[in-house]
Protein backbone atom coordinates (compact mmCIF):
# COMPACT_ATOMS: atom_id res chain seq x y z
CA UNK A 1 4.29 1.21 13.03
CA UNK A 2 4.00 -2.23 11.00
CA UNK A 3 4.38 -2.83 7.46
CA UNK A 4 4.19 -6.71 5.98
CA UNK A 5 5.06 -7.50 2.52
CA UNK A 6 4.81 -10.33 0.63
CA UNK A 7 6.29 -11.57 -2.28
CA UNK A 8 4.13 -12.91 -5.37
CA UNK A 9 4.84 -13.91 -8.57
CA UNK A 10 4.63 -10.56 -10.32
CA UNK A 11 4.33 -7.74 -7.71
CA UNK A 12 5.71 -7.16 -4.26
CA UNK A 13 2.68 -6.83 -1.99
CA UNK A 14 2.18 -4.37 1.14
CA UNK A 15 0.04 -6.95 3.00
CA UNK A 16 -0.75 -4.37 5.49
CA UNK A 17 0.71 -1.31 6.75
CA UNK A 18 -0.37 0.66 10.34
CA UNK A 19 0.65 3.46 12.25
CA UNK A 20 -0.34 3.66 15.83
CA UNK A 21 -2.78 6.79 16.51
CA UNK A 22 -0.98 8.71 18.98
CA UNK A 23 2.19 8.40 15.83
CA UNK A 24 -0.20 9.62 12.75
CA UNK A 25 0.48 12.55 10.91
CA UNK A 26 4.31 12.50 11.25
CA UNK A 27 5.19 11.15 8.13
CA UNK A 28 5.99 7.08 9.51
CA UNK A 29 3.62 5.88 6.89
CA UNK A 30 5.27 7.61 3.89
CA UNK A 31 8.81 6.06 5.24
CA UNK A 32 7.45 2.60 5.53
CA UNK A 33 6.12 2.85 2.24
CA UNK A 34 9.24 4.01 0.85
CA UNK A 35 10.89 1.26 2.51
CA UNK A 36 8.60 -1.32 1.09
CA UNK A 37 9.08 0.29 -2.29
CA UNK A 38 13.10 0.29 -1.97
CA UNK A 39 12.81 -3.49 -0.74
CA UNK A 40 10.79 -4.88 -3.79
CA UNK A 41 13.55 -2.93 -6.14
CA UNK A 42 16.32 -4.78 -4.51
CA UNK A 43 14.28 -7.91 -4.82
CA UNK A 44 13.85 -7.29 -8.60
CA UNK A 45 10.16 -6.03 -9.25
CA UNK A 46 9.15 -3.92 -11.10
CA UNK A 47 5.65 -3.08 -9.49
CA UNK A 48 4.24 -2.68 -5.72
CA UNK A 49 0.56 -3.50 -5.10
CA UNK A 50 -1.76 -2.79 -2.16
CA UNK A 51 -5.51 -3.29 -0.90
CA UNK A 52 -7.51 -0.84 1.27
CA UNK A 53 -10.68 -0.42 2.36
CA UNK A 54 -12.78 1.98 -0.02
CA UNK A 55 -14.12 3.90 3.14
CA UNK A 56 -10.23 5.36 4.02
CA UNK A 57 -10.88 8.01 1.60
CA UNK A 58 -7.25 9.42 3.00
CA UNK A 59 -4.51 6.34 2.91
CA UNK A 60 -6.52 5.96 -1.49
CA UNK A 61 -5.49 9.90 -1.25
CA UNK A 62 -2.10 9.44 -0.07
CA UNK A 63 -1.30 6.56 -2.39
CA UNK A 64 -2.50 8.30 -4.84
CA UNK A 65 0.02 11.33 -4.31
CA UNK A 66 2.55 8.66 -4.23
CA UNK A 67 2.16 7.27 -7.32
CA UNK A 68 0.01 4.49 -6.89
CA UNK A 69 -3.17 3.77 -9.19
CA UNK A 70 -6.51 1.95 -8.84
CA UNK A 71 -6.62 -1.05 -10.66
CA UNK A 72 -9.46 -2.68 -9.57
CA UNK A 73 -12.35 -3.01 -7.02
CA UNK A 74 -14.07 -6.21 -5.25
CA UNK A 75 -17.08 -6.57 -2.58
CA UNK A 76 -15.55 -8.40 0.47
CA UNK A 77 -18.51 -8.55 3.44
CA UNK A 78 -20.04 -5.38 4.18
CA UNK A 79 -16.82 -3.79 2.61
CA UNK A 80 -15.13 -2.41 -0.85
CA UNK A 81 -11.72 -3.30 -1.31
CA UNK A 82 -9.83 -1.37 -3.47
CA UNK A 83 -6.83 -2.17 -5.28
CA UNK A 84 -3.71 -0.50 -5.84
CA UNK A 85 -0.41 -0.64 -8.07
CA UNK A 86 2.52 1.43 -8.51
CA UNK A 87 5.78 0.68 -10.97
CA UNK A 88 8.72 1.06 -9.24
C-alpha cells in the first residue's frame, strides 16, 4: 500500500492513497488512513482533506463511515471529483 500526504496551509492532505488488489479487503486502507490522520495531529491540524473520484461509490462509503464529509464537487475531464474533510 501507498499513502502521500501533503501539507497545506489549513488542512493536511491525503494526496493519494492505494492498496494493491491481491491486499484489498484486509483493513490496510483503514490503517493508512489512521496513520495519515495521527500524522496531521502531531503536525498541528486540525482537519484532514481528500479527493476521489465520484465513480468509487465504496472508498466515498468508507470515508464516510470514518468520519469524513463532502464538501464540495468539481468536473475534471470525463470525471467528478469529489471532495472530502474530516476534523481531527
Amino acid at each position: 500500500g501507498v499513502l502521500v500526504l501533503m501539507h497545506e496551509p489549513d488542512d493536511m492532505l491525503i494526496y493519494s492513497v492505494a492498496i494493491a488488489p491481491a491486499y484489498q479487503k484486509r483493513g490496510l486502507g483503514r490503517q493508512l488512513l489512521a496513520w495519515a490522520e495521527a500524522e496531521a495531529r502531531q503536525a498541528g491540524y486540525a482537519h484532514i482533506r481528500l479527493f476521489t473520484n465520484a465513480l468509487m461509490e465504496a472508498n466515498i462509503a468508507l470515508y464516510t463511515r470514518l468520519g469524513y464529509v463532502e464538501t464540495g464537487c468539481e468536473p475534471f475531464h470525463d470525471l467528478t471529483i469529489v471532495h472530502m474533510r474530516k476534523p481531527l
